[in-house]
N, C-alpha and C. Protein backbone atom coordinates (compact mmCIF):
# COMPACT_ATOMS: atom_id res chain seq x y z
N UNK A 1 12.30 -33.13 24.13
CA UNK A 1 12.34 -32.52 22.83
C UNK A 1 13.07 -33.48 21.88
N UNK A 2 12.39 -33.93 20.48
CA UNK A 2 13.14 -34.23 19.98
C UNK A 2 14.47 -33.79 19.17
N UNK A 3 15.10 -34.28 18.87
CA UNK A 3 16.68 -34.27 17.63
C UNK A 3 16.27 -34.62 16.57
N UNK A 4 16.37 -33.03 15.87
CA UNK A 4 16.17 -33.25 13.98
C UNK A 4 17.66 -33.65 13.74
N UNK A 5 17.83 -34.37 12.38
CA UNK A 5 18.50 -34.29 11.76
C UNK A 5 19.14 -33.31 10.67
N UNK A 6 20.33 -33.16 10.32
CA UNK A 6 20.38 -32.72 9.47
C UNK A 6 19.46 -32.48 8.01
N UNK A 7 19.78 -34.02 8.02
CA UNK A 7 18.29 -34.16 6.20
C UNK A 7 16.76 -33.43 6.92
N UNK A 8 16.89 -33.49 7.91
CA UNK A 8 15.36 -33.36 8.45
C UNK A 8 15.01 -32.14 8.31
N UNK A 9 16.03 -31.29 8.61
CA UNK A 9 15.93 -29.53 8.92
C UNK A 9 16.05 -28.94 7.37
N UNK A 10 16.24 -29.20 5.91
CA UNK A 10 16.06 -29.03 5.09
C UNK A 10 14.47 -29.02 4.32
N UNK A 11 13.78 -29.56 5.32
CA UNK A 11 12.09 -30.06 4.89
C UNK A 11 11.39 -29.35 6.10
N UNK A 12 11.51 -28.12 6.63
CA UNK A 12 11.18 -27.31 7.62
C UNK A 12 10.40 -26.46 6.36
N UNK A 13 9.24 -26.14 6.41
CA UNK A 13 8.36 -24.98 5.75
C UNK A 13 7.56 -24.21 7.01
N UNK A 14 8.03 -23.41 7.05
CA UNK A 14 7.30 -21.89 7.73
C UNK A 14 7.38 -20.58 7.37
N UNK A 15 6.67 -19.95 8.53
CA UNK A 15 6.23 -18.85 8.37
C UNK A 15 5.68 -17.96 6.89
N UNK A 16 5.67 -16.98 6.94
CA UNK A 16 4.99 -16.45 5.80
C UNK A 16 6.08 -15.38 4.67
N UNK A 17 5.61 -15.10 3.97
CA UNK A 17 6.35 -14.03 2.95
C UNK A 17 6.09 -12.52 3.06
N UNK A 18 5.10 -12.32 3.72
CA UNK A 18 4.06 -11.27 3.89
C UNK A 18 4.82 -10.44 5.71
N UNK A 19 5.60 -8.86 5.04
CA UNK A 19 6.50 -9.01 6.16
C UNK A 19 5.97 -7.55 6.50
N UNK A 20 6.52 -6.95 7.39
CA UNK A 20 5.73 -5.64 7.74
C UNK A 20 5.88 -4.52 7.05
N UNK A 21 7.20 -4.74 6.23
CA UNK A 21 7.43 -3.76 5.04
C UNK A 21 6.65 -3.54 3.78
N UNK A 22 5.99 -4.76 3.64
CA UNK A 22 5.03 -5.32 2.63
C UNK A 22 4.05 -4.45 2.80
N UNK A 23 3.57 -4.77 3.95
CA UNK A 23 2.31 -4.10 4.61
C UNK A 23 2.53 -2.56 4.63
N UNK A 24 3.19 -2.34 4.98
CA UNK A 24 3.30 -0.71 4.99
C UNK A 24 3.52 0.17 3.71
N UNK A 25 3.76 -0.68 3.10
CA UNK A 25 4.25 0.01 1.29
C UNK A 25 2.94 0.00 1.19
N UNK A 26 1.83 -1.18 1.21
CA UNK A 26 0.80 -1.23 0.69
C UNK A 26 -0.12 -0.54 1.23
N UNK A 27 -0.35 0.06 2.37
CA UNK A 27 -0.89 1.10 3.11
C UNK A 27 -0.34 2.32 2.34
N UNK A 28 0.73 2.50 2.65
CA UNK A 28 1.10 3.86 2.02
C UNK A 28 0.57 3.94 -0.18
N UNK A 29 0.25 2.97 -0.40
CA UNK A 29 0.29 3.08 -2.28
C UNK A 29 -1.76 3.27 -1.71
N UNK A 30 -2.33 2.85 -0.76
CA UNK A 30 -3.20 2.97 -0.89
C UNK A 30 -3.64 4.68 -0.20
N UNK A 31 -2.75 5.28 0.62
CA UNK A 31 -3.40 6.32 1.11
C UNK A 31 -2.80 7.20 0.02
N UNK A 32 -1.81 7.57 -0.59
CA UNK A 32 -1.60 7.90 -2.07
C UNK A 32 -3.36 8.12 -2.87
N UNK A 33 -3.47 6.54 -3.32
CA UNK A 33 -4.37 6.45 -4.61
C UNK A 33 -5.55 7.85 -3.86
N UNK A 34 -5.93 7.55 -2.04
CA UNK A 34 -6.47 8.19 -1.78
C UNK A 34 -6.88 9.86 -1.81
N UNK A 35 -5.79 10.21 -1.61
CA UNK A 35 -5.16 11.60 -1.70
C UNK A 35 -5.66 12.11 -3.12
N UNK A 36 -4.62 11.27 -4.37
CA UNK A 36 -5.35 11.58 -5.70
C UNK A 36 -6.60 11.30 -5.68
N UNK A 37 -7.42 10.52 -5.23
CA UNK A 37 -8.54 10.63 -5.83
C UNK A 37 -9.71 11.96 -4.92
N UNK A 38 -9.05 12.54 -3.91
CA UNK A 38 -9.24 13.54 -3.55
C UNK A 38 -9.50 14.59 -3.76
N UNK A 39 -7.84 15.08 -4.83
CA UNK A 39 -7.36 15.95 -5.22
C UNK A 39 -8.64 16.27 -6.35
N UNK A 40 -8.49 14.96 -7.71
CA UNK A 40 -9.49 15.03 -8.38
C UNK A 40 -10.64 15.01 -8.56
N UNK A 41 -11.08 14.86 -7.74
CA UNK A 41 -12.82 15.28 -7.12
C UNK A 41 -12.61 16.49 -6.98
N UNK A 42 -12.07 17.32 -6.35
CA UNK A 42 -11.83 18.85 -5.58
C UNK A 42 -11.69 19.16 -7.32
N UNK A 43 -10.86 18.75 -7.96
CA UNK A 43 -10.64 19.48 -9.42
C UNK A 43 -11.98 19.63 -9.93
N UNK A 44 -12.34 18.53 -10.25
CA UNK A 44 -13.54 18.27 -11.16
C UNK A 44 -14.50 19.30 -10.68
N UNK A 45 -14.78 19.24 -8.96
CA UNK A 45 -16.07 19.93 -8.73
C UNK A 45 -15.94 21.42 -9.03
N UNK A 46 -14.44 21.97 -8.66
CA UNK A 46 -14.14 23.33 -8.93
C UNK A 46 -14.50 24.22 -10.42
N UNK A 47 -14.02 22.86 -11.13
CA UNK A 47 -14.28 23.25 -12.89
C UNK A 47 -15.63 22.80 -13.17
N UNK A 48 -16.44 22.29 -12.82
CA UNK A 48 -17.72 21.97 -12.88
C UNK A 48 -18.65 23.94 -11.92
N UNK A 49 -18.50 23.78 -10.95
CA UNK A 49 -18.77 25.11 -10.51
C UNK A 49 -18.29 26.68 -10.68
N UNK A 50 -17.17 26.37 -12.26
CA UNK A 50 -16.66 27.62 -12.61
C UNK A 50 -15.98 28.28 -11.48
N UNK A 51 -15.40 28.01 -10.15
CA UNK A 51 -14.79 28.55 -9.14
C UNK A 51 -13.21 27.92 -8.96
N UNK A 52 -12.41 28.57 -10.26
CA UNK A 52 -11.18 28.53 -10.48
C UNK A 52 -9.89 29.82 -10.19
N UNK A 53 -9.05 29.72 -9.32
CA UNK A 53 -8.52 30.93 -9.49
C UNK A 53 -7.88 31.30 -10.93
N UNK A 54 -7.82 32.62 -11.30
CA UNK A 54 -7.38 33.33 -12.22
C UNK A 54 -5.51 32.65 -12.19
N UNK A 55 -5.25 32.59 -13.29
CA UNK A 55 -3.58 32.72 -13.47
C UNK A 55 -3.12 34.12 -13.41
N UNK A 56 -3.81 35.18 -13.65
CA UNK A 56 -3.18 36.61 -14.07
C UNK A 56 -2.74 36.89 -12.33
């Protein structure tokens, strides 16, 4: 094995930025958008088919 140097180990580029927390926020903002766009379909079709419950 070789021996880095000091100066040497300053010019090391790895790995990525992209970490599992990343990933999981972005899963979760996407099953969200999902949900709403769910919700609002279910709205729309309800008020489109006049089959709304009463407030009284």
């Amino acid at each position: 094995m070789k021996v880095i140097e000091n100066s040497e180990l300053s010019k090391i580029i790895g790995g990525t930025t992209i970490t599992a927390t990343v990933i999981n926020s972005f899963v979760n903002v996407i099953k969200i958008l999902k949900e709403v766009g769910y919700s609002l379909g279910s709205g729309i079709r309800r008020i489109s088919e006049n089959n709304i419950c009463p407030l009284d």
